[in-house]
Each structure stands twice: as C-alpha cells, then as structure tokens.
Protein backbone atom coordinates (compact mmCIF):
# COMPACT_ATOMS: atom_id res chain seq x y z
CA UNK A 1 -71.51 -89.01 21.57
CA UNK A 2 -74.94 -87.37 22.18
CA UNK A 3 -73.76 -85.97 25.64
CA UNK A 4 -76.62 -83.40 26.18
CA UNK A 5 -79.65 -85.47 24.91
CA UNK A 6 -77.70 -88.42 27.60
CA UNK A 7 -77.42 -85.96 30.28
CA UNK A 8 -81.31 -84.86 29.49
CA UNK A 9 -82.23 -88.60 29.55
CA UNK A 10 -80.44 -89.44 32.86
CA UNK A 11 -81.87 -86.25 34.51
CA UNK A 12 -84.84 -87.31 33.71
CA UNK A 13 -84.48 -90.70 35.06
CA UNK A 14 -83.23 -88.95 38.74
CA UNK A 15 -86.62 -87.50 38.25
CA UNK A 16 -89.06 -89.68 37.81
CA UNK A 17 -86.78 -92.44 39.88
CA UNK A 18 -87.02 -90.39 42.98
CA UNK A 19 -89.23 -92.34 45.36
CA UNK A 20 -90.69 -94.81 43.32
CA UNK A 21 -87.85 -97.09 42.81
CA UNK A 22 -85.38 -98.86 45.23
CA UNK A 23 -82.53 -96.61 46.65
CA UNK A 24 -80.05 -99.29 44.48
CA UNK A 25 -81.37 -98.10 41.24
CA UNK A 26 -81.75 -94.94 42.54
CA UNK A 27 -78.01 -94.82 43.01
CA UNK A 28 -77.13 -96.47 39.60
CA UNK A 29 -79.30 -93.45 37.69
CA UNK A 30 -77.86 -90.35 39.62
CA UNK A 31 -73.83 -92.61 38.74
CA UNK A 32 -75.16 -92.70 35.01
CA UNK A 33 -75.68 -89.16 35.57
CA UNK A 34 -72.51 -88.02 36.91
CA UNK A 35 -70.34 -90.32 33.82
CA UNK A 36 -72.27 -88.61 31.35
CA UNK A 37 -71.56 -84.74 32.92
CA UNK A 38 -68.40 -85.80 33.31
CA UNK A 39 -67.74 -87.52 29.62
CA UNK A 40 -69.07 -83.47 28.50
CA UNK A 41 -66.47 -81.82 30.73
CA UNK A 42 -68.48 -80.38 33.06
CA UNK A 43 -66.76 -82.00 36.43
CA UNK A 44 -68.05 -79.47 39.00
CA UNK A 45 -71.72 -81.06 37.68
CA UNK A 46 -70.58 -84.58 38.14
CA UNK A 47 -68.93 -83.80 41.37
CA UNK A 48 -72.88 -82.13 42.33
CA UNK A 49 -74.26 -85.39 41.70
CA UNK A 50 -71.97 -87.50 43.30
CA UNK A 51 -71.77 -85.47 46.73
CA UNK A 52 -75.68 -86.06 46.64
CA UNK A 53 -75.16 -89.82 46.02
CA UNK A 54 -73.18 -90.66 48.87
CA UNK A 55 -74.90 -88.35 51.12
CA UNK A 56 -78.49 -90.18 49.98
CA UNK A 57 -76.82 -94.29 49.91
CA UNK A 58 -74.42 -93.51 52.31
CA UNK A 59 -76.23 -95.35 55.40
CA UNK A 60 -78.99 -96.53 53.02
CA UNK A 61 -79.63 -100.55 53.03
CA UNK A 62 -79.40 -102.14 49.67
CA UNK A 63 -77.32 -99.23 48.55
CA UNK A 64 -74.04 -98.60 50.89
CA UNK A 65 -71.89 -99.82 48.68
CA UNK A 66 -71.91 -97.00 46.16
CA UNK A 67 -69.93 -95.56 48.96
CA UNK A 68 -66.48 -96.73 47.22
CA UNK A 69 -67.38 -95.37 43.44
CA UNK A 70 -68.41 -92.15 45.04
CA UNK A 71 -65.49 -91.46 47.32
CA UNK A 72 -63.22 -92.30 43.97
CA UNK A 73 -64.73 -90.34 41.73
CA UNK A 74 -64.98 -87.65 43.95
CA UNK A 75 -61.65 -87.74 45.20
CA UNK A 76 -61.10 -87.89 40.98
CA UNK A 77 -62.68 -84.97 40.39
CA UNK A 78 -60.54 -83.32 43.48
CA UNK A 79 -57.08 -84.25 42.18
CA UNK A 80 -58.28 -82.12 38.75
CA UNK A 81 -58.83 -79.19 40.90
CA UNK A 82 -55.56 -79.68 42.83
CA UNK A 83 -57.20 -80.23 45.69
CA UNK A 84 -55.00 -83.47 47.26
CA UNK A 85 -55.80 -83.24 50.56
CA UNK A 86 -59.10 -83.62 50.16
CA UNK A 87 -58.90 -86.44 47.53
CA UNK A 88 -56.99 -88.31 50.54
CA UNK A 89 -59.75 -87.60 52.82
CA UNK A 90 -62.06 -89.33 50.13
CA UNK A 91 -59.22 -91.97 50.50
CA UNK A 92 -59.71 -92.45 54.44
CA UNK A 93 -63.45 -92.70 53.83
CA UNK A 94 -63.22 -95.50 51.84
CA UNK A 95 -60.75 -97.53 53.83
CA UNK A 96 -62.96 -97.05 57.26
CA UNK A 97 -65.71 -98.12 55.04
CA UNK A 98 -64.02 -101.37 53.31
CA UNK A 99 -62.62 -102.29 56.54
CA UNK A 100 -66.23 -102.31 58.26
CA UNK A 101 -67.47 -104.42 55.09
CA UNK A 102 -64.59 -106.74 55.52
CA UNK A 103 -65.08 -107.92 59.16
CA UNK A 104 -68.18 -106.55 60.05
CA UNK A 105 -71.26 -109.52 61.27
CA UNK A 106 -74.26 -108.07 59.65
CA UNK A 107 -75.16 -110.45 56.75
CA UNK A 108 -75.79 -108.10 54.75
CA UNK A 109 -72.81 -106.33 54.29
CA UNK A 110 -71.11 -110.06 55.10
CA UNK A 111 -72.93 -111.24 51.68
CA UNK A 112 -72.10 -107.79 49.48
CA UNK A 113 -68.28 -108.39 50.62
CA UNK A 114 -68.20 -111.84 49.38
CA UNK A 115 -69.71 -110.97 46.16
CA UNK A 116 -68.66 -107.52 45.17
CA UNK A 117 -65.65 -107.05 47.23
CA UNK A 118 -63.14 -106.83 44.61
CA UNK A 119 -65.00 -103.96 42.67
CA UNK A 120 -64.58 -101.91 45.81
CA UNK A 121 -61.18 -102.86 46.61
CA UNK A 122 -60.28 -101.80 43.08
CA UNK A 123 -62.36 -98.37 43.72
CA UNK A 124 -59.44 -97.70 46.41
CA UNK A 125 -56.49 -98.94 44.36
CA UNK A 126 -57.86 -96.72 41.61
CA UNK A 127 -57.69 -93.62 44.18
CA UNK A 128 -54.38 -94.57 45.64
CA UNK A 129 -53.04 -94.63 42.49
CA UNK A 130 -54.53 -91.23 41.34
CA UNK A 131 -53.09 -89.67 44.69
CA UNK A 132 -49.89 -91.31 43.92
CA UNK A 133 -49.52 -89.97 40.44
CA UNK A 134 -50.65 -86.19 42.16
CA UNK A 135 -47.48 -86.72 44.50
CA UNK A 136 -44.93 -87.59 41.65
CA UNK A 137 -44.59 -91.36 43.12
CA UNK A 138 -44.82 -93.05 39.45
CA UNK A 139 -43.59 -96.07 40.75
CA UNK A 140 -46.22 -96.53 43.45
CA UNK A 141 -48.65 -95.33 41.51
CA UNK A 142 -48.24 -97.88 38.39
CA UNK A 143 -48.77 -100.71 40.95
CA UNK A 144 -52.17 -99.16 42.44
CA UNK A 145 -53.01 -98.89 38.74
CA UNK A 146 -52.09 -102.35 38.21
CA UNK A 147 -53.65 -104.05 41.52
CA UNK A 148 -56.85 -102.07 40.28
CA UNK A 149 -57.06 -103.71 36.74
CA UNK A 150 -56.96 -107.32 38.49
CA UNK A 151 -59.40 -105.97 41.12
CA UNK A 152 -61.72 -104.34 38.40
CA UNK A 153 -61.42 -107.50 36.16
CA UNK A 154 -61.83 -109.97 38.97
CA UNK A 155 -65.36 -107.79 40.11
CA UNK A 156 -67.06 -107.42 36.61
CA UNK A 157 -68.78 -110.80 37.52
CA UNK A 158 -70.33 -109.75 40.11
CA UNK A 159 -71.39 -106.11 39.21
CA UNK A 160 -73.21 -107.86 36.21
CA UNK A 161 -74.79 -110.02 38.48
CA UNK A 162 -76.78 -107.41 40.38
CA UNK A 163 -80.44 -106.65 39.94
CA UNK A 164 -79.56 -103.32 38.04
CA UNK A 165 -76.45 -103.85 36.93
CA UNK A 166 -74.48 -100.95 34.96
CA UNK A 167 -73.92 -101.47 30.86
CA UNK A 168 -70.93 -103.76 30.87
CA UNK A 169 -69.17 -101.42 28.13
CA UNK A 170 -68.33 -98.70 31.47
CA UNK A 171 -67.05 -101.93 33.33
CA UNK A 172 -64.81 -102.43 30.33
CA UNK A 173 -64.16 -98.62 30.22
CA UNK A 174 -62.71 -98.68 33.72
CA UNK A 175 -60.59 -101.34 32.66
CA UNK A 176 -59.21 -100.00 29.80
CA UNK A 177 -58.46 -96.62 31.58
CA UNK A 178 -56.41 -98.70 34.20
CA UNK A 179 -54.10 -100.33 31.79
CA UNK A 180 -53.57 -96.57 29.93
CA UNK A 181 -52.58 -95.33 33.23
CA UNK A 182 -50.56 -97.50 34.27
CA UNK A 183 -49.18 -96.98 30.70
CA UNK A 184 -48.51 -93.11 30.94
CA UNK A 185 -46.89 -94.17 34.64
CA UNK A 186 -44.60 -95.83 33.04
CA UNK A 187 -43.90 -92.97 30.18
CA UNK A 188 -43.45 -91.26 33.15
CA UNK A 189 -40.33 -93.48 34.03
CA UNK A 190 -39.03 -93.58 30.86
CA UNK A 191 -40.00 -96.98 30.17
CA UNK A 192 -41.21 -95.95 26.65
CA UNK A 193 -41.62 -99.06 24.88
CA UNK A 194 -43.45 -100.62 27.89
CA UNK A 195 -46.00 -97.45 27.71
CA UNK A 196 -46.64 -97.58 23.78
CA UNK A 197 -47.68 -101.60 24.03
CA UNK A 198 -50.11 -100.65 27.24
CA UNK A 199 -51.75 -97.83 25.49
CA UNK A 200 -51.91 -100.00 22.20
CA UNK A 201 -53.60 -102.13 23.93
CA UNK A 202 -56.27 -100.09 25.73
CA UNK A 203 -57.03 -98.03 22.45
CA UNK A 204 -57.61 -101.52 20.36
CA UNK A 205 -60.03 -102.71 23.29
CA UNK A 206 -61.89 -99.22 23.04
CA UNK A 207 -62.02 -99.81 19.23
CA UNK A 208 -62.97 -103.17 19.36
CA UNK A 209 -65.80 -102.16 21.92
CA UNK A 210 -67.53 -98.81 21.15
CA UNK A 211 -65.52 -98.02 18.13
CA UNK A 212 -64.11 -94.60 17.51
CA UNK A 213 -67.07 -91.94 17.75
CA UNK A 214 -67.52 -92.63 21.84
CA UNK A 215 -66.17 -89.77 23.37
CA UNK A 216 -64.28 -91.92 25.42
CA UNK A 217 -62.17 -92.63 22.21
CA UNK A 218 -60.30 -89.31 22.08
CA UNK A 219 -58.45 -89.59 25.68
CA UNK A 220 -57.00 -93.32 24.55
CA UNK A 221 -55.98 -91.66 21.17
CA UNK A 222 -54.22 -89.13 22.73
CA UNK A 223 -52.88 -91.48 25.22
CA UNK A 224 -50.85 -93.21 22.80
CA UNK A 225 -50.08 -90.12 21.19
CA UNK A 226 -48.34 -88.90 24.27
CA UNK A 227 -46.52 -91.72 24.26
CA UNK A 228 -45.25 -91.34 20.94
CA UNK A 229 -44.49 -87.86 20.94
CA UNK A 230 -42.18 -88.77 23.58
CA UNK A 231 -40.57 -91.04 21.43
CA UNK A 232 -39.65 -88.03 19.46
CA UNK A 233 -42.19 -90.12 16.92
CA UNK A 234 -44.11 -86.98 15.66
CA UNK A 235 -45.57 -87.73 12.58
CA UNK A 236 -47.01 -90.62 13.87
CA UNK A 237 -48.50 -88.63 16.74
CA UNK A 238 -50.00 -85.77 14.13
CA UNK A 239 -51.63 -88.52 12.65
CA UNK A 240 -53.09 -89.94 15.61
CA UNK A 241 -54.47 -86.06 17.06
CA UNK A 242 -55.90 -85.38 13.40
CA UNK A 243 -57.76 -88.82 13.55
C-alpha cells in the first residue's frame, strides 16, 4: 500500500533502465510503472506511460508483444473517460496485431505465439468485454469476461516462464478481476445469487494472496458489497464498506 514510495521506485527503475537493459525489461519496468499510478488513481499518469510503451516496443524485437497489454489498458483507461470509440480503436489494434502473430512466418513471432498466445488472446477478450459492458451488452460482455479468465489462466505458464517475468501475484490479480466482472455482469442481469458466489470467490483469492491491506483489496470488497446491497442485504454491505 506504499503507492508513492512504489511509484518513486519504478520511476527510478525507467531511469536507470533506459539504455542499459534489453527493450523486454525495459517494457516490464515502464508496465510496473503504469499498475502502480494506476493502483493511486492517477489514470491520466498510467495512460502517459503506457502511450510511451507501445510507441517504444511497438516494432521493437524481443518486445512486440507488450503490444496487447498496452492497447488494453489503454483502451481501459479510455472507457473511464467515456471515450468508446477510441477504446475500440485500441480494440482494432490489437486484432491486426494478434492476427499477424497468429499466421505470420517469422520465427520469432511464430515461437512467442506458441508460447504466450493465450495471455494476448485474453488481453483482447478482456477489452471486448470492457467495450461490451460500456455499450450495455451484459450478456456479451460476461462471456468476454469469461473467455478471458480461461485465456489468462491458461497463459500464466508461460508469462512466468520469461526471462523477466512479472510478480505472479498481478497474474493472479488479473484473474481475480475477471471472475468479479464477470460477477457484477451478471448483477447486472439480475442473476444475484450467481454474482454474490463470483465475487466471494475473487475476494477470498485476494485474501488468501495479498491479504487485506493491498490496495487492490478495497475494489473486491466493494464488489461484493454491490452485490449485496442489491440484495436489499444492507447491513451486511455496511459491514463490508466499514471493513
């Protein structure tokens, strides 16, 4: 929960990072700087660094894949404005990009395919569903949610596999953030009961990882307290906010 001295740290890393190590790690600091600006609610920062990412690994070997995570959280940061257009625009970039990586020759981007793939795949599921849930289509968008989470869990492997992998706790994150939106999609619906055992769920695995002083804690409490106070279960959901 020490979001400036993070945000310090990670600048600092961009820093010192900057032409002395390979454009890969170069790419994982400047994402590690972007979560953190945007865990402190400061998205017009973490949309900064993210614009810079993909302009810097966007036709960089070793490095083009950071293509997909940029373009999503980008696009993320877009639906929050209310910008959807754009967002979708994000969208496009990513599927001429996946479709290259899927039939394209080169080995390179043959080999990153075959082994990271479904990460990226679940990178565009998680932006089709985000657009989907900006358009009102709860329906469509609990399936992109849910396609993502298999995609996401399918890819871990492979992420963790990499020379500088990220901590596997954000992997987990992502996944956890999947299964509570697919459970406030289904709120959404009116499929109550459904919502309150998928947001159970994802709060218990954020417990069970981080505990509850991350300040990634607060938006899964609050998640299930949604869920209840649409239950007309109030108390409950007092308790939950004060916590």
């Amino acid at each position: 929960g020490r979001l400036a001295e993070s945000i310090a740290d990670a600048g600092k890393a961009v820093e010192v990072g900057r032409g002395a190590v390979s454009p890969n790690l170069l790419g994982r600091l400047m994402q590690l700087k972007s979560v953190q600006y945007s865990l402190a609610g400061d998205p017009k920062r973490a949309l900064e660094v993210m614009q810079k990412l993909l302009r810097e690994t966007a036709n960089t070997p070793g490095a083009k894949g950071y293509v997909f995570n940029a373009n999503r959280a980008i696009a993320s940061i877009l639906l929050q404005m209310g910008d959807v257009p754009q967002a979708e625009a994000y969208l496009r970039r990513s599927l001429t990009a996946i479709q290259e990586a899927r039939t394209s020759g080169l080995p390179g981007w043959r080999a990153s395919y075959s082994k990271l793939g479904q990460n990226w795949e679940g990178e565009i599921e998680m932006s089709r569903g985000a657009i989907f849930e900006a358009r009102g289509q709860f329906a469509e968008a609990e399936a992109a949610y849910r396609t993502a989470e298999m995609r996401k869990r399918a890819g871990n492997k492979g992420v963790l596999e990499l020379d500088n992998p990220p901590a596997e706790t954000l992997l987990l994150q992502v996944v956890d953030g999947l299964v509570l939106n697919q459970a406030r999609m289904k709120a959404r619906q009116g499929r109550l009961a459904e919502a309150e055992v998928d947001a159970r769920r994802a709060l218990l695995a954020r417990l069970k990882d981080t505990g509850k002083y991350n300040p990634v804690t607060p938006r899964f409490v609050m998640g299930l307290a949604g869920i209840l106070v649409d239950q007309g279960r109030y108390e409950e959901a007092e308790q939950l906010g004060r916590v």
